[in-house]
Protein backbone atom coordinates (compact mmCIF):
# COMPACT_ATOMS: atom_id res chain seq x y z
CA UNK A 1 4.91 12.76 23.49
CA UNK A 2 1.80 12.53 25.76
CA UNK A 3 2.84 9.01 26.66
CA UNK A 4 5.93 9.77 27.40
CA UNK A 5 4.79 12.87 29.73
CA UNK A 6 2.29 10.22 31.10
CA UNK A 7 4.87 7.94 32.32
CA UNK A 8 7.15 10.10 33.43
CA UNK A 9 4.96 11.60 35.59
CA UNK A 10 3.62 7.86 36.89
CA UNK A 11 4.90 7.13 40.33
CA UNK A 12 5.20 2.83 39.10
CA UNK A 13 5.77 0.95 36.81
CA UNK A 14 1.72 -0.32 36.28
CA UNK A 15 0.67 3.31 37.06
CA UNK A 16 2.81 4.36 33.89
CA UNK A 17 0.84 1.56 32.04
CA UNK A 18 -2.55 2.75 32.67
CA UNK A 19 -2.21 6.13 32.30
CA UNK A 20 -2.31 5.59 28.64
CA UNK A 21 -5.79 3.71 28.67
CA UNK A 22 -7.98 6.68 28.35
CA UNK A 23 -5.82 8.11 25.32
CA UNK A 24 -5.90 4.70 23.62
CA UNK A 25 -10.08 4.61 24.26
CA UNK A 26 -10.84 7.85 23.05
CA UNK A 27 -11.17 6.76 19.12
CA UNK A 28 -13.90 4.77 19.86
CA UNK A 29 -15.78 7.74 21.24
CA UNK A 30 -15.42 9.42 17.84
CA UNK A 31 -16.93 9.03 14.50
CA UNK A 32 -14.75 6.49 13.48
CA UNK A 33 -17.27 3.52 13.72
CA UNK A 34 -20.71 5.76 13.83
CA UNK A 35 -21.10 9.36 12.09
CA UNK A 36 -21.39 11.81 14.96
CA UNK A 37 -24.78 13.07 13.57
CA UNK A 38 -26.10 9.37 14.55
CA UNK A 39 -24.83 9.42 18.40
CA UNK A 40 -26.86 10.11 21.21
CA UNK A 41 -27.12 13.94 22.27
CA UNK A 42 -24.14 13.67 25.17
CA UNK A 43 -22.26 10.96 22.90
CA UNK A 44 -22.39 13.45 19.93
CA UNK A 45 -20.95 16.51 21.82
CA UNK A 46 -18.66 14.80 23.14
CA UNK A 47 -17.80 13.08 19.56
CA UNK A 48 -17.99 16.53 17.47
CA UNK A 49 -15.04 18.32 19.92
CA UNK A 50 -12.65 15.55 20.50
CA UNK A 51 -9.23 15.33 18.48
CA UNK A 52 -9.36 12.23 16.86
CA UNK A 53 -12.69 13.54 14.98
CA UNK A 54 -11.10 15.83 12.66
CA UNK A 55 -8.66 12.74 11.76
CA UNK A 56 -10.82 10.50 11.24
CA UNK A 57 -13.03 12.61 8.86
CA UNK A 58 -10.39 14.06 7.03
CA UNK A 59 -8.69 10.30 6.02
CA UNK A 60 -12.21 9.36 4.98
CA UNK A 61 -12.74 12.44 3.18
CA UNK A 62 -9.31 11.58 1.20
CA UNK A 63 -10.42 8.11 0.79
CA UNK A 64 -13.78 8.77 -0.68
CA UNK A 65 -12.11 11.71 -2.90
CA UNK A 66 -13.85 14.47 -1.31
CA UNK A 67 -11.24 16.28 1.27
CA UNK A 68 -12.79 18.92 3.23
CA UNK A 69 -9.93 22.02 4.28
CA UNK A 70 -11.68 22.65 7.45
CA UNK A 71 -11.38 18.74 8.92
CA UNK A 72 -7.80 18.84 7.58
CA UNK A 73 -7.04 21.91 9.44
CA UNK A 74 -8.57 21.24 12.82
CA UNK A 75 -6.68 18.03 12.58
CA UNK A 76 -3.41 19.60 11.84
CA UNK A 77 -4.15 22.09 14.83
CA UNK A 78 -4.65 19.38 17.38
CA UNK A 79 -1.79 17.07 16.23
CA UNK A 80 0.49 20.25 16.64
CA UNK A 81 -1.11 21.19 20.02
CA UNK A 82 -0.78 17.84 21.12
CA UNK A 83 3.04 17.06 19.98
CA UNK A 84 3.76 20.47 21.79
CA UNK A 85 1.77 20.37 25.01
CA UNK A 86 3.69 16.79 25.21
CA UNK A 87 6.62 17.67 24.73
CA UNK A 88 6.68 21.01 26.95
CA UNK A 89 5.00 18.53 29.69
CA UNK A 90 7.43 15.56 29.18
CA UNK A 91 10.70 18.07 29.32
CA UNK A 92 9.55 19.89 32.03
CA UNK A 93 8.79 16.40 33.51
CA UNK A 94 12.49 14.68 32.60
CA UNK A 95 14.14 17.99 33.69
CA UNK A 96 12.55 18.29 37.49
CA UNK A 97 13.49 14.48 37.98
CA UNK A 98 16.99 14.75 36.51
């Protein structure tokens, strides 16, 4: 839904194409390649608080056999924030240009 909101709220056609570059970058600023304990000081706060984090550790906690409840649920919580902040934006978006 955030893409959606994103190029809704785009003024062009190649503005509604970029706006979606710093959503599609921000897995490679998480642990998904390098543990977050690893990173550089700035890197690693940065890493630690983002939502694709809590993903990303709970999927390899499930693949290795070792889930953890607290990744799973701080994953959870930000795909539900982030479905509902997107689709509040996105409506509210759709209905002021309708």
């Amino acid at each position: 839904m955030a893409h959606v909101a994103l190029g809704l709220a785009a003024k062009s056609p190649e503005t509604a194409g970029m706006a979606a570059v710093p959503l599609v970058m921000l897995p490679f600023f998480s642990s998904a390649i390098v543990p977050a304990d690893k990173m550089g000081p700035g890197l690693r706060q940065f890493a630690q608080y983002q939502p694709f984090t809590p993903i990303i550790e709970t999927v390899r906690g499930l693949l290795n056999g070792t889930p953890s409840s607290g990744y799973a649920i701080a994953a959870i919580a930000w795909c539900l924030g982030i479905a509902i902040v997107g689709y509040l934006w996105a409506s509210a978006t759709f209905t002021k240009r309708a």
